[in-house]
C-alpha atoms as a PDB file:
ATOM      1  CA  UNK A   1     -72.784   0.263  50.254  1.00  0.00           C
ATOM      2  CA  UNK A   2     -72.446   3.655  52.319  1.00  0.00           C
ATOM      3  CA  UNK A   3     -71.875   1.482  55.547  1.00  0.00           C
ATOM      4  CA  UNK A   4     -69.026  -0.223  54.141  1.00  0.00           C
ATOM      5  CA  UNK A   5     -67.055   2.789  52.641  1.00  0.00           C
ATOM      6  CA  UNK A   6     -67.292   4.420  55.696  1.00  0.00           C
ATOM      7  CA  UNK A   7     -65.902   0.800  57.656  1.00  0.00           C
ATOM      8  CA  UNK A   8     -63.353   0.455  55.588  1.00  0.00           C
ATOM      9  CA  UNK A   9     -62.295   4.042  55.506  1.00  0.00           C
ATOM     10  CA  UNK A  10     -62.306   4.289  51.647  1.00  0.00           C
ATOM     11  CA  UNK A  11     -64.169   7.573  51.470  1.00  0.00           C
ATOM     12  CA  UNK A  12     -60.947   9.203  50.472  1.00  0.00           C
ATOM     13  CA  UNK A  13     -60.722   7.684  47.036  1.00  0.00           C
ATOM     14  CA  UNK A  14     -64.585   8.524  45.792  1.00  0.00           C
ATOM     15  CA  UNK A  15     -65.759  10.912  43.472  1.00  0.00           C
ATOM     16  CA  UNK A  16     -63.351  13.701  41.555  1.00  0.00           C
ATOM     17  CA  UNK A  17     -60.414  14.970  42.593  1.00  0.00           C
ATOM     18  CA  UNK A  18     -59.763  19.058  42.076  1.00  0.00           C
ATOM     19  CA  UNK A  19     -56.645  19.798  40.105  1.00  0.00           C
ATOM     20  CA  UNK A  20     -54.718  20.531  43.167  1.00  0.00           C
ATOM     21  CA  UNK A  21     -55.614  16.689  44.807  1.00  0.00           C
ATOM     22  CA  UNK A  22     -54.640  15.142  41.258  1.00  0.00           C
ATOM     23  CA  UNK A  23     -50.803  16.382  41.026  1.00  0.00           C
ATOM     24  CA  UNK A  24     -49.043  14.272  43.376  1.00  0.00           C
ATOM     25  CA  UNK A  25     -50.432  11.248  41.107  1.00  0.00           C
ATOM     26  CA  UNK A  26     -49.568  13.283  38.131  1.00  0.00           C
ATOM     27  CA  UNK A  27     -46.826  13.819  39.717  1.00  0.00           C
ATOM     28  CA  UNK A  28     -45.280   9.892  40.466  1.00  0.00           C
ATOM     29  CA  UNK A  29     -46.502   9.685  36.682  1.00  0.00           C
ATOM     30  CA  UNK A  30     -44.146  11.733  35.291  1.00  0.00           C
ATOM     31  CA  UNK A  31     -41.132  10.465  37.553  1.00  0.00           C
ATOM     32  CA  UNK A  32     -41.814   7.469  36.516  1.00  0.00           C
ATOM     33  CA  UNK A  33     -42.682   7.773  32.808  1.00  0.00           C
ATOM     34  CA  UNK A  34     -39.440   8.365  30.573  1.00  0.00           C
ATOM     35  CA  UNK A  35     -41.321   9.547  27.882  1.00  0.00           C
ATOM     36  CA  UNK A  36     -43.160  12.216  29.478  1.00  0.00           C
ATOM     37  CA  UNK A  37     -39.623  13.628  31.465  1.00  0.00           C
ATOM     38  CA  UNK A  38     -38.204  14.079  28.070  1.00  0.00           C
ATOM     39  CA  UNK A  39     -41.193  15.234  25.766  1.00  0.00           C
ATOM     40  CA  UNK A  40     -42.789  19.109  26.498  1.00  0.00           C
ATOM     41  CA  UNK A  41     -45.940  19.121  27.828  1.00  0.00           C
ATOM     42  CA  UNK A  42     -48.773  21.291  27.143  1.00  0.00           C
ATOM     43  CA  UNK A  43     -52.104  22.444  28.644  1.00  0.00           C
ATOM     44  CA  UNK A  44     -54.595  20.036  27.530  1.00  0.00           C
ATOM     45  CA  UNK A  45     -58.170  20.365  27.576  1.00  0.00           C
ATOM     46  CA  UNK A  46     -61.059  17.945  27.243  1.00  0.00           C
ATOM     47  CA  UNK A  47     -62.027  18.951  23.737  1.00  0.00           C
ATOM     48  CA  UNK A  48     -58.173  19.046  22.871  1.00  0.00           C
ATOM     49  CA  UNK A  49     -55.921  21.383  21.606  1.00  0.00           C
ATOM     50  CA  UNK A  50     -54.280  22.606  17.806  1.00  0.00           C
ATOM     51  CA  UNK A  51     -50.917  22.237  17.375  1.00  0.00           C
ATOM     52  CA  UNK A  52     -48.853  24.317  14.898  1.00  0.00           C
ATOM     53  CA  UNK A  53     -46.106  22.201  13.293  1.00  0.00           C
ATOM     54  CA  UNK A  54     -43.310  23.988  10.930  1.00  0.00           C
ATOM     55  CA  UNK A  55     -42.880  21.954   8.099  1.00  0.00           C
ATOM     56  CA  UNK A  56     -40.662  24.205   6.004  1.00  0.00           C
ATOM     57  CA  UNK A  57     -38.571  27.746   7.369  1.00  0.00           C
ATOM     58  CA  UNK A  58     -38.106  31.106   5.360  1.00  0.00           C
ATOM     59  CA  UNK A  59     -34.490  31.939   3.848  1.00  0.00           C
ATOM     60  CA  UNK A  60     -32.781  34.712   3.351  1.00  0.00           C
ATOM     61  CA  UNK A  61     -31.111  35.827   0.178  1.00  0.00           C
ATOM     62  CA  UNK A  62     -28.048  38.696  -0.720  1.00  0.00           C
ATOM     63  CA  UNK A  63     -29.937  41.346  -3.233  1.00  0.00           C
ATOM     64  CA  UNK A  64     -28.013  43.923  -5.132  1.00  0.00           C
ATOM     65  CA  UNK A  65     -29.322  47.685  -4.753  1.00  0.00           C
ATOM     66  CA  UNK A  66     -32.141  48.103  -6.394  1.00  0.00           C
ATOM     67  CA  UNK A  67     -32.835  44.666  -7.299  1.00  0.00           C
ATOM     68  CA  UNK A  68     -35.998  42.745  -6.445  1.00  0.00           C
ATOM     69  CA  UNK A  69     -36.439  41.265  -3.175  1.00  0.00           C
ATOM     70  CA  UNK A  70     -36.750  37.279  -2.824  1.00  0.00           C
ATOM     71  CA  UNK A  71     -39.954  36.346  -1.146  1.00  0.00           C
ATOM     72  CA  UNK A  72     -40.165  32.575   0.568  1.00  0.00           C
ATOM     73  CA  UNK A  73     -43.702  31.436   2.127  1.00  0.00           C
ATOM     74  CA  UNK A  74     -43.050  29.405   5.397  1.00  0.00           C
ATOM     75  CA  UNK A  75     -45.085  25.991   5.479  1.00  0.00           C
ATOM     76  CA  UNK A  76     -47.196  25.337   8.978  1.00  0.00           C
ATOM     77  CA  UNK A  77     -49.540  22.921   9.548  1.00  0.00           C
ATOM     78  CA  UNK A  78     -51.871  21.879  12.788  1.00  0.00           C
ATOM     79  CA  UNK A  79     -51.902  18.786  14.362  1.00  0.00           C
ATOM     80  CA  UNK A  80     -54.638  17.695  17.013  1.00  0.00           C
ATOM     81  CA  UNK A  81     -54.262  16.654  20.155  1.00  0.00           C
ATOM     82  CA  UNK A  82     -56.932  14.930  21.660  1.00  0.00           C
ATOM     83  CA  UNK A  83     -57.609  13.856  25.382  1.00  0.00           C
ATOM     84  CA  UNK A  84     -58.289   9.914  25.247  1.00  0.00           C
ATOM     85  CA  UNK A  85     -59.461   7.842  28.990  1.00  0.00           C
ATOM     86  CA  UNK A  86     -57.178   5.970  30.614  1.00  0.00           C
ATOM     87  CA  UNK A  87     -57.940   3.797  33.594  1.00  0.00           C
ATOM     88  CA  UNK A  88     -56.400   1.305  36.062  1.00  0.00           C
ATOM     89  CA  UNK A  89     -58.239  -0.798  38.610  1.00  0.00           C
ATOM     90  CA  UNK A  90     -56.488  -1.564  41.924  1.00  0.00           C
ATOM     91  CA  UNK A  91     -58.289  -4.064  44.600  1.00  0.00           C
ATOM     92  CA  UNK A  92     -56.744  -4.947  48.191  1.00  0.00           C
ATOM     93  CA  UNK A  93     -57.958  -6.371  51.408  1.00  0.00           C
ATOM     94  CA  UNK A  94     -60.533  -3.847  53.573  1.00  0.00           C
ATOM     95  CA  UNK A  95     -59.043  -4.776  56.445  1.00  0.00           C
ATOM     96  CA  UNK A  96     -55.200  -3.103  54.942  1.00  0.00           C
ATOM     97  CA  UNK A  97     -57.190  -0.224  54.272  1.00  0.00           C
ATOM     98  CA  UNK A  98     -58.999   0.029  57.715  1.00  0.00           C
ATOM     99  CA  UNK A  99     -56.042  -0.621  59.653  1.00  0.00           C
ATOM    100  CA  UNK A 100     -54.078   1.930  58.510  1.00  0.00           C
ATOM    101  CA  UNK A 101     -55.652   4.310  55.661  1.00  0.00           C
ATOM    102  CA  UNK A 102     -54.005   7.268  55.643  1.00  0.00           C
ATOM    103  CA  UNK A 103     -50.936   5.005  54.670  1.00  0.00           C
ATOM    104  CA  UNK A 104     -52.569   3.095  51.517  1.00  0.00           C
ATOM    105  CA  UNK A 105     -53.739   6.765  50.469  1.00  0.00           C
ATOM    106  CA  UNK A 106     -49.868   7.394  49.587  1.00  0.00           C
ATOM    107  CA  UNK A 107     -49.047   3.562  48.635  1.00  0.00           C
ATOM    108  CA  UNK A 108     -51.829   4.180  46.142  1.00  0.00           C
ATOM    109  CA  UNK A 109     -50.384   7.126  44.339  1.00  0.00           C
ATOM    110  CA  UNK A 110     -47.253   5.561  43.541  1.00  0.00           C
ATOM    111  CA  UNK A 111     -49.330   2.488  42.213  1.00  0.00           C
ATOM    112  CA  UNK A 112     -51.925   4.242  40.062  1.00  0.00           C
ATOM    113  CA  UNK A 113     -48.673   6.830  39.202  1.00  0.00           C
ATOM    114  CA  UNK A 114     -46.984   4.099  37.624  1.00  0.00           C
ATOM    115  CA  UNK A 115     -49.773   2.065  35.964  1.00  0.00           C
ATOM    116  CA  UNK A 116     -50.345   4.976  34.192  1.00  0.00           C
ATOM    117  CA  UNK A 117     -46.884   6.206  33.214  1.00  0.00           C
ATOM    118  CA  UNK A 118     -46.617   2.569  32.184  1.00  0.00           C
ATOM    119  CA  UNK A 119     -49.337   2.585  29.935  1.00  0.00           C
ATOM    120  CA  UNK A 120     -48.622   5.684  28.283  1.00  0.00           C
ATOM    121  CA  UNK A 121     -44.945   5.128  27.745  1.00  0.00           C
ATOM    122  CA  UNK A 122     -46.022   1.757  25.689  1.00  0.00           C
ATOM    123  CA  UNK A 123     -48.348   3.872  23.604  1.00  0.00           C
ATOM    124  CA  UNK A 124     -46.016   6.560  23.025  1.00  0.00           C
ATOM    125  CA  UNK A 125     -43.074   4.563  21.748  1.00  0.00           C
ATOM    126  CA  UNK A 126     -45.322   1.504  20.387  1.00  0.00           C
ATOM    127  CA  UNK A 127     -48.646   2.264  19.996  1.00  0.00           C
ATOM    128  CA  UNK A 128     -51.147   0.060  20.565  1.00  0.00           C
ATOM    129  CA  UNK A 129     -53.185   2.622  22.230  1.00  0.00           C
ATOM    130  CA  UNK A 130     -55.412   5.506  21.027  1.00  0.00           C
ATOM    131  CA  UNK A 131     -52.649   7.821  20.009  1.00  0.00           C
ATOM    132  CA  UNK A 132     -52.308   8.616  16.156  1.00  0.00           C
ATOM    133  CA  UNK A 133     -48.539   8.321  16.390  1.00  0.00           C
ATOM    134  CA  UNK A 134     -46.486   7.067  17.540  1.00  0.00           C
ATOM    135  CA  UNK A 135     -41.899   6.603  17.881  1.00  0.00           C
ATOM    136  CA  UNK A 136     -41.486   3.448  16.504  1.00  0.00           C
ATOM    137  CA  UNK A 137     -42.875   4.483  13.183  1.00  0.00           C
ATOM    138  CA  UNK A 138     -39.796   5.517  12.586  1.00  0.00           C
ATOM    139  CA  UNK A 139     -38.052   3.297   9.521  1.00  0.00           C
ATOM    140  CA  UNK A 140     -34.414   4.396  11.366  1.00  0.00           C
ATOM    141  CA  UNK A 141     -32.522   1.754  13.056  1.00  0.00           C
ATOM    142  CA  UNK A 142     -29.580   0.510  14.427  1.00  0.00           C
ATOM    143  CA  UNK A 143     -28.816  -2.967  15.254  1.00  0.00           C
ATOM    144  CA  UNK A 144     -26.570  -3.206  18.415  1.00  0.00           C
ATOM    145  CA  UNK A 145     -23.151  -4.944  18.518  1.00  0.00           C
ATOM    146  CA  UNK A 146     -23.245  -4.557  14.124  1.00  0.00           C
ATOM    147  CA  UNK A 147     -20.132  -2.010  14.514  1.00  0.00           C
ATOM    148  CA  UNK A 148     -16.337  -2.137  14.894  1.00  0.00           C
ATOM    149  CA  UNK A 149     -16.057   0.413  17.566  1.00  0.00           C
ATOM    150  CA  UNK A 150     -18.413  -1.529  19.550  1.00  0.00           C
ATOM    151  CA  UNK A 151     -21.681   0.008  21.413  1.00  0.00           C
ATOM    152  CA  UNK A 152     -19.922   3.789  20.679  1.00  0.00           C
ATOM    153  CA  UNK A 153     -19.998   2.907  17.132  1.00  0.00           C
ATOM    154  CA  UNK A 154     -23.270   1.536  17.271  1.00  0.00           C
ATOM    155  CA  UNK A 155     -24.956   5.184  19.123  1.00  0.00           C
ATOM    156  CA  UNK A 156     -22.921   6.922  16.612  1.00  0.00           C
ATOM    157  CA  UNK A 157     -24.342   5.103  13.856  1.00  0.00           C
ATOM    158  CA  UNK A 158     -27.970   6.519  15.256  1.00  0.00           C
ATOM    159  CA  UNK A 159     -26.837   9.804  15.229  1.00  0.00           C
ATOM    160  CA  UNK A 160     -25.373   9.681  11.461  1.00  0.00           C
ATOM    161  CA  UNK A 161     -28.579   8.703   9.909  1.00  0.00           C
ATOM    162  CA  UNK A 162     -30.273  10.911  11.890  1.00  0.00           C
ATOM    163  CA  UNK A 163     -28.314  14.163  10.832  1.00  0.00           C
ATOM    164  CA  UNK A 164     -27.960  13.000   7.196  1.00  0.00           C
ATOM    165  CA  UNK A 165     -31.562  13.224   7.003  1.00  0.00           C
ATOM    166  CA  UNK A 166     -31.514  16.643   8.607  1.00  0.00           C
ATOM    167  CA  UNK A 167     -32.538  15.300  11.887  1.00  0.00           C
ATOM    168  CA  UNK A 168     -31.190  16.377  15.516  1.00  0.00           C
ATOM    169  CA  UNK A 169     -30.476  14.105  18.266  1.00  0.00           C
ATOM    170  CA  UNK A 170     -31.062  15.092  21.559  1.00  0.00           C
ATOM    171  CA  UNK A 171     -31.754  12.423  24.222  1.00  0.00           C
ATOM    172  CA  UNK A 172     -32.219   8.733  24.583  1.00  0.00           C
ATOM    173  CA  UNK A 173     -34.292   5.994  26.245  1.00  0.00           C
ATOM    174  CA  UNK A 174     -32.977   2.568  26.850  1.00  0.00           C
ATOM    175  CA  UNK A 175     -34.549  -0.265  28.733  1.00  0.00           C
ATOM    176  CA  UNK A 176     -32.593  -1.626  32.150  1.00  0.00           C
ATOM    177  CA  UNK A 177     -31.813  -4.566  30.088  1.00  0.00           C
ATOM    178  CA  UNK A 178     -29.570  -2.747  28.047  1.00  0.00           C
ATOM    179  CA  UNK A 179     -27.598  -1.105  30.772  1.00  0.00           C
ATOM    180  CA  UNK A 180     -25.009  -4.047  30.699  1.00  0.00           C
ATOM    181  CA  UNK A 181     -24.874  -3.577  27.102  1.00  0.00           C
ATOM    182  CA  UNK A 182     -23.092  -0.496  28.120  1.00  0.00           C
ATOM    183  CA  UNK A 183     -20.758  -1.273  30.624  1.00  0.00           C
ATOM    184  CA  UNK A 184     -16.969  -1.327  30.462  1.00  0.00           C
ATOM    185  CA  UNK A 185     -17.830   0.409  26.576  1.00  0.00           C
ATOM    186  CA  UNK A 186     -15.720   3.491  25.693  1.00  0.00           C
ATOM    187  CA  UNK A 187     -15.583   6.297  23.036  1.00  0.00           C
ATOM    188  CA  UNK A 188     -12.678   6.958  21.152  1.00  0.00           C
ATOM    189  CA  UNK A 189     -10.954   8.558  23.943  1.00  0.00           C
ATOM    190  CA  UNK A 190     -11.560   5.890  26.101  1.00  0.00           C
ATOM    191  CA  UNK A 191     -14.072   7.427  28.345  1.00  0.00           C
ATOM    192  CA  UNK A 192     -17.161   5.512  29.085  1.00  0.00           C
ATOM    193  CA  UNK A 193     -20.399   6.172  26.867  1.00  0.00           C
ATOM    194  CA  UNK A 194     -22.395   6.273  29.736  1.00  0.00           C
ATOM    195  CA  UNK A 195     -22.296   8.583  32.417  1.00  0.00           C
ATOM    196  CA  UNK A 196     -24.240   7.777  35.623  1.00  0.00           C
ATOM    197  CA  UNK A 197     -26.073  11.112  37.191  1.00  0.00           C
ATOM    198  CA  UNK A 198     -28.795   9.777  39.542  1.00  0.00           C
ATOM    199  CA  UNK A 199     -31.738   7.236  39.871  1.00  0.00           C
ATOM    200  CA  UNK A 200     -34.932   8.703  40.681  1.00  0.00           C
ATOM    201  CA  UNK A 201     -37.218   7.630  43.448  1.00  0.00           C
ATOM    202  CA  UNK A 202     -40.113   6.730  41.698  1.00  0.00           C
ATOM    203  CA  UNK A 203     -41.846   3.468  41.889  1.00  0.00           C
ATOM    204  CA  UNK A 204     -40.072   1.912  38.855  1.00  0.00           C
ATOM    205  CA  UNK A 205     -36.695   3.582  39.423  1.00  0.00           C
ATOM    206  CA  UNK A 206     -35.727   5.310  36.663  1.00  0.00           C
ATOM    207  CA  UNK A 207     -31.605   6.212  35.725  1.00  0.00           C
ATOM    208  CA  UNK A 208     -30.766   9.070  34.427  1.00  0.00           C
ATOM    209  CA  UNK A 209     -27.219  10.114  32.867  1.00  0.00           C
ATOM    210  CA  UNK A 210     -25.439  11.229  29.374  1.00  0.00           C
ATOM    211  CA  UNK A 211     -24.594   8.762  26.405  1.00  0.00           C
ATOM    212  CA  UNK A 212     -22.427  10.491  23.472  1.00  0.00           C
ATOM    213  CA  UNK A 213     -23.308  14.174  25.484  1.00  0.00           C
ATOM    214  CA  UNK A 214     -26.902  13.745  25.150  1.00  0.00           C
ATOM    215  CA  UNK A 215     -29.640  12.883  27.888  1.00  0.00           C
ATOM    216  CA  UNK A 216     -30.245   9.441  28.477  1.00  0.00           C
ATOM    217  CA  UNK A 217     -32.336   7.786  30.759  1.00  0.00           C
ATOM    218  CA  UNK A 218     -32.399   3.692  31.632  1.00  0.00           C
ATOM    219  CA  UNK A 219     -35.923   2.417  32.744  1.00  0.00           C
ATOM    220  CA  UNK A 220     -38.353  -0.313  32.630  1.00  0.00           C
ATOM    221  CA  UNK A 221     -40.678  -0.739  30.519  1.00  0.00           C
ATOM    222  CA  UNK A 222     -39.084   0.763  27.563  1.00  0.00           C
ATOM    223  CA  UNK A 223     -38.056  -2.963  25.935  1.00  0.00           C
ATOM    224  CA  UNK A 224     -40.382  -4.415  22.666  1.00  0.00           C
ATOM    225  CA  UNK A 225     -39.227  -7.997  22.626  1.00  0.00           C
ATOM    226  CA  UNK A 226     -41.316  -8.821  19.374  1.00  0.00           C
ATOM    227  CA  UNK A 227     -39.360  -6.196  17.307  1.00  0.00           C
ATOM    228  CA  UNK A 228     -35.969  -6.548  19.235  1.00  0.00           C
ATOM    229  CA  UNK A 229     -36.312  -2.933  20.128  1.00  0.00           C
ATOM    230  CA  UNK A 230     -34.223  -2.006  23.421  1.00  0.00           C
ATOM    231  CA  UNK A 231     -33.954   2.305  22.902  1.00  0.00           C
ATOM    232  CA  UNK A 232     -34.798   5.095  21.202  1.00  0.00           C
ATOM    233  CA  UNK A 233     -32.829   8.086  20.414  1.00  0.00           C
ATOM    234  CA  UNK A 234     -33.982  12.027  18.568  1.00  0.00           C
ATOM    235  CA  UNK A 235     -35.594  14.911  18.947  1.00  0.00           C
ATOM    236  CA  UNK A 236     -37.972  15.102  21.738  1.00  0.00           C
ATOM    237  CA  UNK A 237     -38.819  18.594  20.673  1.00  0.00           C
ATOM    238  CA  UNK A 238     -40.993  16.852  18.145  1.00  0.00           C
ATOM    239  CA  UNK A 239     -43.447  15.183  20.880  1.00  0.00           C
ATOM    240  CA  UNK A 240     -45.444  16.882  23.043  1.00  0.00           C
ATOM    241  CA  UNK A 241     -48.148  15.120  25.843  1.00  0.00           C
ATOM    242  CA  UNK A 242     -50.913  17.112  28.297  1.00  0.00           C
ATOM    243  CA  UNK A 243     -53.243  15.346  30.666  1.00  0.00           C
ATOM    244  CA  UNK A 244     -56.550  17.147  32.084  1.00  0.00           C
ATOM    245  CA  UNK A 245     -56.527  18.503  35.446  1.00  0.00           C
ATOM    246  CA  UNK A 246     -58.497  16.592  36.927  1.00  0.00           C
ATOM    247  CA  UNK A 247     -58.565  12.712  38.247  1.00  0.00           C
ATOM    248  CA  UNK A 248     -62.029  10.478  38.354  1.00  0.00           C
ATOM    249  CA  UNK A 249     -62.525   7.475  40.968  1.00  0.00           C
ATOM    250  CA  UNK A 250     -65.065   4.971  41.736  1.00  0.00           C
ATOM    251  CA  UNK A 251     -65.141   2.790  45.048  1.00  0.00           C
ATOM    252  CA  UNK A 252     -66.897  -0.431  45.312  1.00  0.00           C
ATOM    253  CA  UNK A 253     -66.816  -3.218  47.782  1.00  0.00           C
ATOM    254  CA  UNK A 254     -69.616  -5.328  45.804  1.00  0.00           C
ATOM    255  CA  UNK A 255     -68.676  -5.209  42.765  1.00  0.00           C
ATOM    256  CA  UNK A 256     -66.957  -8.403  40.643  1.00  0.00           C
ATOM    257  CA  UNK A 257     -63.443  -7.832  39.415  1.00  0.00           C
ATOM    258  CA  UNK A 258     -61.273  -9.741  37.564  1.00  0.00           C
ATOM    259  CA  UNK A 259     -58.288 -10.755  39.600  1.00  0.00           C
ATOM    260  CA  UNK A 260     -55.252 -12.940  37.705  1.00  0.00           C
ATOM    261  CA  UNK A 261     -57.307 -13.677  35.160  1.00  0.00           C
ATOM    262  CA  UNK A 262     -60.319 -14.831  37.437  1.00  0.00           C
ATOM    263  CA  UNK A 263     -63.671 -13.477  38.341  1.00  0.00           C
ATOM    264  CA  UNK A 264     -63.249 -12.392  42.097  1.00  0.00           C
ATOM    265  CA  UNK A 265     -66.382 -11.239  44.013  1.00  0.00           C
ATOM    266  CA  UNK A 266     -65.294  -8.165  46.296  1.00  0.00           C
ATOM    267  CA  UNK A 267     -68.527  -8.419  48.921  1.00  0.00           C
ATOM    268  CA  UNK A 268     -67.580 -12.299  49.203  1.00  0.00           C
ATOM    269  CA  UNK A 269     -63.596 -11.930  49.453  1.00  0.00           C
ATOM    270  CA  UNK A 270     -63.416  -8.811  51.668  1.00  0.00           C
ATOM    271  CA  UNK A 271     -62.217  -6.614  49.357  1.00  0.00           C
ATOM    272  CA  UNK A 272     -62.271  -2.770  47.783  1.00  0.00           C
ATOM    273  CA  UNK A 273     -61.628  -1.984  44.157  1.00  0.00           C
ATOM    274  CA  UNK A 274     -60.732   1.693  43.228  1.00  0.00           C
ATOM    275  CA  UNK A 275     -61.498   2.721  39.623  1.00  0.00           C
ATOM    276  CA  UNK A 276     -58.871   5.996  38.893  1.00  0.00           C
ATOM    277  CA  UNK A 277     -59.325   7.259  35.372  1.00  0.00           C
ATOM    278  CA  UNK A 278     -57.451  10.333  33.723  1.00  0.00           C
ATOM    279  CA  UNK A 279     -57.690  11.385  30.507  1.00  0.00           C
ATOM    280  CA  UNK A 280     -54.276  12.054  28.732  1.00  0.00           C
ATOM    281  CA  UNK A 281     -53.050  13.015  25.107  1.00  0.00           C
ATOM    282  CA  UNK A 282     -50.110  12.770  22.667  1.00  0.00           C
ATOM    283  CA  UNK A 283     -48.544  13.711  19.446  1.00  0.00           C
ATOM    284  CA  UNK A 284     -45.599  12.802  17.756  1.00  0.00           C
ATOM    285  CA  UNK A 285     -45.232  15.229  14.624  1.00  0.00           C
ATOM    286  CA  UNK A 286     -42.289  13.367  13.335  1.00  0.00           C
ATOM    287  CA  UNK A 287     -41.664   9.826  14.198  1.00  0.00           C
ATOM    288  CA  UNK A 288     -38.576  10.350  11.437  1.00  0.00           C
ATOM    289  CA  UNK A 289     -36.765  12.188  14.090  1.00  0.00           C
ATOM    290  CA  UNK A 290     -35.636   8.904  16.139  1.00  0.00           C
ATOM    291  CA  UNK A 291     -33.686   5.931  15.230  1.00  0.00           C
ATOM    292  CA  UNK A 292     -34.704   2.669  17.302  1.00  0.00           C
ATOM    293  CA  UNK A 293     -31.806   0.098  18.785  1.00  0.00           C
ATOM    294  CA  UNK A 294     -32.596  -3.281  18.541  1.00  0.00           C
ATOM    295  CA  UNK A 295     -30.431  -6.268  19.959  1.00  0.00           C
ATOM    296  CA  UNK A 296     -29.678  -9.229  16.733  1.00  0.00           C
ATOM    297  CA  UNK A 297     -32.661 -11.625  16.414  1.00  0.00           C
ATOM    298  CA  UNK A 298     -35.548 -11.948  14.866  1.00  0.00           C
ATOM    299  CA  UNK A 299     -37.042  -8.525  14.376  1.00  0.00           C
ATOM    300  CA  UNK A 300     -34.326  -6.328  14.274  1.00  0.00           C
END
């Protein structure tokens, strides 16, 4: 097993990686991962952190001289964070690696980068994953194309039920899909809804621009086809994310791993597998805070 790390040059990829060696991944993660380049992060570590949530603010009232003072209690509560494992398996030939393995090293960040900030984005907005929360809890939605003014009317209609239920608005996501959905659309002064700033570099390129004067980014990923759901829109200052500093990896060239849905032996097909695991968290205090956009069908 030694022998054949060393010949295929794979040493670079075992054991743990110091924070410092673990950013650039972290790094292509967040680039890539809408959720986390909108929500705050915070340090995170293994046994997890407390979060203070305001539920309810002091006020202030006028008082006469010599009249009694109004007293208000402000309600906080703590939500938990905790660190859950997440872990993607990429295999390739021995002989890419040996011929040029300072190369892969690279090519592998951006892979493992966006396997994970595809697998937390799903569990962020849909769940499905170990988080206790998550966005599309939300029982606010818009159904796309339902207005008079068109897609303007329909983003405005997410922003009315989120302020008449005291709610702020402050960026969006939207899946690639949608992005047609938005073209040639204007607000009432006929200026396009969508503004166009810049698409990232990261592996699954992400857009980034303004829709109604808020943040808004266009990605993959971001689309639920069984509810109909193509965006999200609120206050990201609800959600917050952390990720420990440090990255885990296991090399093998012996082991057996499934491939396309088949059992492929690595010693008999020439091949490495690299384990990468990372252990990330989330919260979403208030999934009331977004509306979701869904297209007409069933679902929405």
């Amino acid at each position: 097993m030694a022998e054949q790390t060393k010949a295929t040059a794979t040493s670079d990829f075992s054991g743990f990686l110091k924070p410092e060696q673990a950013q650039p991944i972290f790094d292509e993660a967040m680039k890539t991962s809408v959720v986390q380049s909108l929500a705050r992060q915070i340090p995170l570590g293994i046994n997890g952190v407390e979060i203070p949530v305001t539920t309810g603010k002091p006020e202030a009232h006028w008082v006469a001289e010599g009249k009694r003072k109004p007293s208000t209690s402000t309600a906080l509560g703590i939500k938990t964070m905790k660190p859950s494992k997440l872990a993607a398996v990429t295999v390739v030939s021995a002989e890419v690696v040996r011929a040029n393995p300072g190369n892969y090293v690279e090519i592998y960040k951006r892979q493992i980068g966006e396997a994970f900030a595809k697998a937390f984005d799903k569990a962020a907005l849909y769940g499905g994953g170990p988080f206790d929360s998550h966005i599309a809890q939300s029982t606010k939605s818009v159904t796309l194309g339902t207005s008079a003014n068109g897609m303007y009317g329909d983003i405005v209609s997410g922003l009315d039920l989120l302020l008449k239920d005291k709610k702020k608005l402050n960026g969006f996501v939207f899946d690639t899909s949608a992005e047609t959905l938005f073209l040639n659309q204007v607000d009432a002064n006929k200026r396009p809804i969508f503004e166009l700033n810049n698409v990232t570099e990261a592996p699954v390129p992400v857009s980034v621009g303004t829709l109604i004067g808020r943040s808004a980014r266009l990605a993959d990923n971001v689309e639920d086809l069984a509810s109909k759901t193509v965006g999200f829109g609120g206050d990201w200052t609800k959600c917050a994310w952390g990720v420990t500093s440090g990255l885990n990896f296991r090399v093998s060239t012996e082991a057996a791993v499934t491939v396309n849905g088949e059992l492929v032996s690595l010693f008999e097909s020439n091949m490495v597998a690299i384990l990468a695991e990372a252990e990330y968290g989330w919260i979403c205090a208030d999934p009331e805070s977004f509306v979701a956009f869904k297209t007409a069908g069933v679902g929405a």
